[in-house]
Every structure is written in C-alpha cells, then in structure tokens.
PDB file of N, CA and C in Angstrom:
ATOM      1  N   UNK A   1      12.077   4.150   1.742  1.00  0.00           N
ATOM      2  CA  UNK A   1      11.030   4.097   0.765  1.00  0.00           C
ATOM      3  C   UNK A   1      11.465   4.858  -0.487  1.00  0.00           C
ATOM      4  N   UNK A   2      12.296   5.980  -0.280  1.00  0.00           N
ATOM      5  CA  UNK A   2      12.585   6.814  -1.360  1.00  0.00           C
ATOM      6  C   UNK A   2      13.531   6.135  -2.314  1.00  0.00           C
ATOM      7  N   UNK A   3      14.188   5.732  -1.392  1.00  0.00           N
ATOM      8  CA  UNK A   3      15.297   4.215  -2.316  1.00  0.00           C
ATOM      9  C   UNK A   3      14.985   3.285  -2.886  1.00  0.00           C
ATOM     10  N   UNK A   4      14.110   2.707  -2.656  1.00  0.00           N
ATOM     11  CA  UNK A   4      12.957   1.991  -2.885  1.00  0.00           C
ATOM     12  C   UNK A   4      12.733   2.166  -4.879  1.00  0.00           C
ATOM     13  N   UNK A   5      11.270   3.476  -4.511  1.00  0.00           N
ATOM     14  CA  UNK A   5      10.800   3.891  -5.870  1.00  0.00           C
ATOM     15  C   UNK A   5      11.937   4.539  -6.575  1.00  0.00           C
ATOM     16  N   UNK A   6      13.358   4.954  -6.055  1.00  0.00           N
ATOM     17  CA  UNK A   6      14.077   5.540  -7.292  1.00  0.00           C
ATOM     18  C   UNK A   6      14.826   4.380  -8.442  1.00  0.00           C
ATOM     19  N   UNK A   7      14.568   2.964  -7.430  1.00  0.00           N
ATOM     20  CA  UNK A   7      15.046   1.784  -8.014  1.00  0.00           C
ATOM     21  C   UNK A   7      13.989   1.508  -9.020  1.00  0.00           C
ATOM     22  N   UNK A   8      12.649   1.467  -8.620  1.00  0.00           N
ATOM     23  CA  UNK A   8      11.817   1.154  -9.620  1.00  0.00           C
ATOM     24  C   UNK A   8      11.858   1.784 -10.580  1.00  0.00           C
ATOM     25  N   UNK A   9      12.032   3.018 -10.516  1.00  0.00           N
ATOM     26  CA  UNK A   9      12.150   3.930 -11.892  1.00  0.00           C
ATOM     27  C   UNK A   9      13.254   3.545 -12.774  1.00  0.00           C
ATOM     28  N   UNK A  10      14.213   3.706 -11.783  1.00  0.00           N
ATOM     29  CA  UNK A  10      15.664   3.044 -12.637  1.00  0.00           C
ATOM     30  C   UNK A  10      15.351   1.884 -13.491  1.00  0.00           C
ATOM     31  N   UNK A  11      14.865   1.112 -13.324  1.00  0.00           N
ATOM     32  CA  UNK A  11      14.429  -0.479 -13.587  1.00  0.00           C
ATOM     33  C   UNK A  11      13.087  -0.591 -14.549  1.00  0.00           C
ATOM     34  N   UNK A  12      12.729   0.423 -14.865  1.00  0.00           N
ATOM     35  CA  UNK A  12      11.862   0.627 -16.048  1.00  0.00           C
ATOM     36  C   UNK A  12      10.156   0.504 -15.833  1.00  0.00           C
ATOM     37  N   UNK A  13       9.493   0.246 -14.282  1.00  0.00           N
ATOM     38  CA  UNK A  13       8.254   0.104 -13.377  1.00  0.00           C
ATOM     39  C   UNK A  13       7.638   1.710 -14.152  1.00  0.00           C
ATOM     40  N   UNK A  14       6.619   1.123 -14.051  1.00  0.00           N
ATOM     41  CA  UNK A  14       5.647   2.217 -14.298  1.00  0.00           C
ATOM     42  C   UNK A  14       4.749   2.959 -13.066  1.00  0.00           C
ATOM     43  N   UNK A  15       4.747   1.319 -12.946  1.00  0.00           N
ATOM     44  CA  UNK A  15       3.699   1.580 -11.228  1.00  0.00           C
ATOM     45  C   UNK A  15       4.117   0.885 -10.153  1.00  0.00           C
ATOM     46  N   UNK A  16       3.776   1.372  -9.234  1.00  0.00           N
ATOM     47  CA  UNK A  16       4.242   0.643  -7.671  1.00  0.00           C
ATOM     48  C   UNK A  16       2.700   0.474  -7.227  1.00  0.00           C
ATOM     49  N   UNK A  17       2.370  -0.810  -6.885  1.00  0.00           N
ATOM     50  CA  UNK A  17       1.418  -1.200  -5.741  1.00  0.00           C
ATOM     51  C   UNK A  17       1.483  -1.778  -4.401  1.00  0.00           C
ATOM     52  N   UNK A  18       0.473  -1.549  -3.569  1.00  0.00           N
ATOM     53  CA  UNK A  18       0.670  -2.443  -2.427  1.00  0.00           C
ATOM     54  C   UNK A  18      -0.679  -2.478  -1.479  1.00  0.00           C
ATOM     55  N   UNK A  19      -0.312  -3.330  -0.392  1.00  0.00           N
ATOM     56  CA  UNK A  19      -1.733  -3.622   0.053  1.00  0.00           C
ATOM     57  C   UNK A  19      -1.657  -3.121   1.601  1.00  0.00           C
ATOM     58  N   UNK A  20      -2.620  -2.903   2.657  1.00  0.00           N
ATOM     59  CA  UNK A  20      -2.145  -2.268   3.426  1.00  0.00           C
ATOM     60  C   UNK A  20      -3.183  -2.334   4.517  1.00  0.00           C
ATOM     61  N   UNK A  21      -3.425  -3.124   5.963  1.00  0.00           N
ATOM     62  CA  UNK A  21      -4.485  -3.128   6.466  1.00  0.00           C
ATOM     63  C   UNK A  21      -5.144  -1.879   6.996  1.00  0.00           C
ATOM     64  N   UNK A  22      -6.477  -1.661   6.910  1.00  0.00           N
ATOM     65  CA  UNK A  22      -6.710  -0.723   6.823  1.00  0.00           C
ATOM     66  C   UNK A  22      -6.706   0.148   8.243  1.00  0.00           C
ATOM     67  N   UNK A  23      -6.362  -0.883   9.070  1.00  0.00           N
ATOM     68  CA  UNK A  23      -6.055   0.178  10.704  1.00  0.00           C
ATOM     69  C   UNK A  23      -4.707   0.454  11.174  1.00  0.00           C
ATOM     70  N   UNK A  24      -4.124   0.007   9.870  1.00  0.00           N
ATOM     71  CA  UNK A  24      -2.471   0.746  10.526  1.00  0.00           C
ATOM     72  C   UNK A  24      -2.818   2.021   9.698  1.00  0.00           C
ATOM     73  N   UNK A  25      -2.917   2.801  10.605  1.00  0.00           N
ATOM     74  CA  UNK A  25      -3.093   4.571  10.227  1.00  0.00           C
ATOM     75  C   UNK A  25      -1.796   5.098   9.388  1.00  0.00           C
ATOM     76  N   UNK A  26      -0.924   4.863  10.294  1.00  0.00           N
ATOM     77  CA  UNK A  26       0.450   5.340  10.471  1.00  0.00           C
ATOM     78  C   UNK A  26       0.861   5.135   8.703  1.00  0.00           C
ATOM     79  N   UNK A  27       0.787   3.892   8.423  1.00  0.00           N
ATOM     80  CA  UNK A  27       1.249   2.758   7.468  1.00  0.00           C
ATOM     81  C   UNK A  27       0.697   3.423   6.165  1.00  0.00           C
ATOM     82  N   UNK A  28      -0.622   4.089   6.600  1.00  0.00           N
ATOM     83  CA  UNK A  28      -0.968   4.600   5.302  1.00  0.00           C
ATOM     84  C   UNK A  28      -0.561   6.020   5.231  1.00  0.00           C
ATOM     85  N   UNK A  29      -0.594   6.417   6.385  1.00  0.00           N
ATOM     86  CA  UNK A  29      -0.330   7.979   5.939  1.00  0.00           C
ATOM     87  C   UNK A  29       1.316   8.048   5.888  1.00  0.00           C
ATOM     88  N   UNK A  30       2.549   7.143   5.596  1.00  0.00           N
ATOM     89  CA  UNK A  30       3.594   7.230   5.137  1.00  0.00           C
ATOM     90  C   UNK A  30       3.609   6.671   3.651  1.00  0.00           C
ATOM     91  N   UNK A  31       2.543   5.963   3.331  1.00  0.00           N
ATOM     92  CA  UNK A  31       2.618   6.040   1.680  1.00  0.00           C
ATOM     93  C   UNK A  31       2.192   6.949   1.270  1.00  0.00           C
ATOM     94  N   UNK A  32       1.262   7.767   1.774  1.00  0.00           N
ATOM     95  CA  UNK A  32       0.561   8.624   1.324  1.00  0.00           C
ATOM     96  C   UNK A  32       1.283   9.750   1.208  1.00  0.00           C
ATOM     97  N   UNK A  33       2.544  10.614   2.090  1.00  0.00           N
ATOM     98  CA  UNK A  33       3.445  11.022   2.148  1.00  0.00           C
ATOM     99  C   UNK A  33       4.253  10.864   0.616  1.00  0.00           C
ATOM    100  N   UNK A  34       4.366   9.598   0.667  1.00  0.00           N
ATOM    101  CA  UNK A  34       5.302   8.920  -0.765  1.00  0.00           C
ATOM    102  C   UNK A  34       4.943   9.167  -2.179  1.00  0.00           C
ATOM    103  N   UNK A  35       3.414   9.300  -2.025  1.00  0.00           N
ATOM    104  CA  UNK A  35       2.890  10.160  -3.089  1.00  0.00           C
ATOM    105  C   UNK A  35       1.850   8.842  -3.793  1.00  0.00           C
ATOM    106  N   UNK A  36       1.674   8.064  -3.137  1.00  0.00           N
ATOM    107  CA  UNK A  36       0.771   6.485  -2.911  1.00  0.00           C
ATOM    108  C   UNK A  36      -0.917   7.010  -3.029  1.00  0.00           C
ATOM    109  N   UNK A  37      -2.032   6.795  -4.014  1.00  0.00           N
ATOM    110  CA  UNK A  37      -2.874   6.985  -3.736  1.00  0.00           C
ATOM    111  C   UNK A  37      -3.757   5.794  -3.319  1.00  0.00           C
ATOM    112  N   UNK A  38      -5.377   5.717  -2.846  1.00  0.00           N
ATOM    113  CA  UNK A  38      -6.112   4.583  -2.197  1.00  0.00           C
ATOM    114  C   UNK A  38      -6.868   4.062  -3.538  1.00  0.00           C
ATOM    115  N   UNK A  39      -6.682   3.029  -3.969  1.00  0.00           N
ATOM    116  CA  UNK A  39      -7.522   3.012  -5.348  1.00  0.00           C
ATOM    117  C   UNK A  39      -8.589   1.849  -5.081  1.00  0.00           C
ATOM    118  N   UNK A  40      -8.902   1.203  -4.136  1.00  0.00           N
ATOM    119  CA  UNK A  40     -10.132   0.147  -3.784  1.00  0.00           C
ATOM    120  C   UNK A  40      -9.501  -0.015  -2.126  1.00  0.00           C
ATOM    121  N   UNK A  41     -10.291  -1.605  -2.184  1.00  0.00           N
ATOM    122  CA  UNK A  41     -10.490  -1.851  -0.218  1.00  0.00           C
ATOM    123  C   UNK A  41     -11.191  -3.132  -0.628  1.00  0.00           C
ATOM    124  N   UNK A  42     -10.673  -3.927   0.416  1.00  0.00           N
ATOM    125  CA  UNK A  42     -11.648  -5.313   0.033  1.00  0.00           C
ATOM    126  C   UNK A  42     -11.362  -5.816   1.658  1.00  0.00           C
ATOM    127  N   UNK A  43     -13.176  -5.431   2.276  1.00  0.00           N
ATOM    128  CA  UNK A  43     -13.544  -5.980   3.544  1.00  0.00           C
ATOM    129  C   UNK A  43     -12.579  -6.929   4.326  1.00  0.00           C
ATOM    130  N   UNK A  44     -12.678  -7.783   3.072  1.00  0.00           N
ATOM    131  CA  UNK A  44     -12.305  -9.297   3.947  1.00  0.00           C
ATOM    132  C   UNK A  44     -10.767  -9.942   3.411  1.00  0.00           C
ATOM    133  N   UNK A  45      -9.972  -8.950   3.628  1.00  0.00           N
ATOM    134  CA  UNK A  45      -8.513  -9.129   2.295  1.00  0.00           C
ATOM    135  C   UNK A  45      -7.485  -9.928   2.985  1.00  0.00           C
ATOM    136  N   UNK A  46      -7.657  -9.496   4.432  1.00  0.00           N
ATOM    137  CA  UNK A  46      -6.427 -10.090   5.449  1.00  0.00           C
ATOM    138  C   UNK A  46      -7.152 -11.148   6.887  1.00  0.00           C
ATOM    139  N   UNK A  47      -6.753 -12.196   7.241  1.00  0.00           N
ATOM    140  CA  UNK A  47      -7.734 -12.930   7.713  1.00  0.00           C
ATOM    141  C   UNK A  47      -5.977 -12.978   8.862  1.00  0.00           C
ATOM    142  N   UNK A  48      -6.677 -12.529  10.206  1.00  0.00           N
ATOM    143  CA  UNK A  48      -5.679 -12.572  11.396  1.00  0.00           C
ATOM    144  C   UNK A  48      -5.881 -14.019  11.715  1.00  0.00           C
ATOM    145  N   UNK A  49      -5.135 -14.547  12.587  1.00  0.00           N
ATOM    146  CA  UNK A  49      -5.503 -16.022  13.439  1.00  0.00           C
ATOM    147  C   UNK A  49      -5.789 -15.087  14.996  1.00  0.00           C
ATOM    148  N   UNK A  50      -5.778 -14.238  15.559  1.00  0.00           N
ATOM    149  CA  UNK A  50      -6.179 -13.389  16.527  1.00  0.00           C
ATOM    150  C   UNK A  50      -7.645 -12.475  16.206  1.00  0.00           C
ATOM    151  N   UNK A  51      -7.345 -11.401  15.295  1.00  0.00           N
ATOM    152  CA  UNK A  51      -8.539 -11.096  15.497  1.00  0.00           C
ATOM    153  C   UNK A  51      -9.467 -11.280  14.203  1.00  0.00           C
ATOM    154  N   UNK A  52      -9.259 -12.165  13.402  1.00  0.00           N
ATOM    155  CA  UNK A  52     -10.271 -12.803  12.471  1.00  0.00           C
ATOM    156  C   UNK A  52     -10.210 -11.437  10.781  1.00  0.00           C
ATOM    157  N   UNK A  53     -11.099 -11.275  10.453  1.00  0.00           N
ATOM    158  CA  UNK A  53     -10.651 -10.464   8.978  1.00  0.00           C
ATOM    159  C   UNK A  53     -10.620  -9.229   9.586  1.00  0.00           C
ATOM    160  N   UNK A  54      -9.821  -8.776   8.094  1.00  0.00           N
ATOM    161  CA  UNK A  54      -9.165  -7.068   8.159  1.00  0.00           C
ATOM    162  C   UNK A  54      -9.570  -6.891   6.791  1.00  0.00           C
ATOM    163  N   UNK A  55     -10.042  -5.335   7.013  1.00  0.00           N
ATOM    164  CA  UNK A  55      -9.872  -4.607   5.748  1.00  0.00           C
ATOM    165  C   UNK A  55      -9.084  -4.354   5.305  1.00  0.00           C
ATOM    166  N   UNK A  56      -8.617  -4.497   4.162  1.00  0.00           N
ATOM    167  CA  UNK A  56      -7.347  -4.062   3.427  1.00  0.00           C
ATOM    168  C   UNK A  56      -7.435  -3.093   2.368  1.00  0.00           C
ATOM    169  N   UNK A  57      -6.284  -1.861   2.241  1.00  0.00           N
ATOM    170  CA  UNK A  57      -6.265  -1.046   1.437  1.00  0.00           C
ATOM    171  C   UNK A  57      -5.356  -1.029   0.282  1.00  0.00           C
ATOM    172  N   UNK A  58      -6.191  -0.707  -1.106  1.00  0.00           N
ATOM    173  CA  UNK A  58      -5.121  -1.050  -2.201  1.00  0.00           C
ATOM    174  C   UNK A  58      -5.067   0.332  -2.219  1.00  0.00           C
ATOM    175  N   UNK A  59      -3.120   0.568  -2.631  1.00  0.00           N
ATOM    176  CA  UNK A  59      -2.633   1.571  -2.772  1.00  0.00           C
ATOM    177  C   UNK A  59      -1.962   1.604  -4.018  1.00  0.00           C
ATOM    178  N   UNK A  60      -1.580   2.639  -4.983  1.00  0.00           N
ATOM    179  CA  UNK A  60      -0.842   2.456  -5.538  1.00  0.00           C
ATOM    180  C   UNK A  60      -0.130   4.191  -6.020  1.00  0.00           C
ATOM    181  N   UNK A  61       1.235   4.006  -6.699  1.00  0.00           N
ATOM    182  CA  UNK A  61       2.010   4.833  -7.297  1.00  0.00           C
ATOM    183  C   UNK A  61       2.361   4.915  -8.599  1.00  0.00           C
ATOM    184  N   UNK A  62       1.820   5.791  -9.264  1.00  0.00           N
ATOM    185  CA  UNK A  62       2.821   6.095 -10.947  1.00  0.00           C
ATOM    186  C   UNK A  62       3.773   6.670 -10.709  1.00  0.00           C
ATOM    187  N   UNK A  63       4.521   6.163 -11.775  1.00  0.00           N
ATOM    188  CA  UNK A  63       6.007   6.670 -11.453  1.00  0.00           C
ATOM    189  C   UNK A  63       6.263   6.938 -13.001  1.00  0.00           C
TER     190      UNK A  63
END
C-alpha cells in the first residue's frame, strides 16, 4: 500500500479514493492505518449474488 500512494504522489494525484464493504473490518482498519479517512456510506453500494446488498464505505486520502 505504501508503494502504492508513494507512486501517486510521484505521478502528480492529489487524492486517493476507494470503496470498501462495510463488514470487512480488517479492510478498513488497514486504510485507516494508511492514513485513509471515512467520508460517506451508501446502504445499498455492493449487491452480493449470495448475500444480497452491502454497505459500502467511501474512503479517501490527501496526499
């Protein structure tokens, strides 16, 4: 991940976003680590063929 955002910077990005269902715990608390904050959520963002919609979390990074 750190390789990641040092590319974006290199490459002239201002911001990094991403989306993130909201029950992988794990998933968020390693962006969050990254320095990723939660900036919305939309109920119905990810639609499983198993267990039907997911909440999804918008994350994002300034860089």
């Amino acid at each position: 991940m750190e390789a990641c955002i040092n590319c974006a910077k290199e490459a002239g990005y201002t911001q990094l976003e991403l989306t993130v269902v909201a029950e992988n715990k794990r998933a968020i608390a390693l962006y969050q680590k990254a320095g990723f904050v939660e900036y919305g959520r939309n109920p119905r963002g990810f639609r499983s063929r198993i267990s039907g919609f997911q909440e999804v979390v918008y994350m994002l990074l300034m860089l």
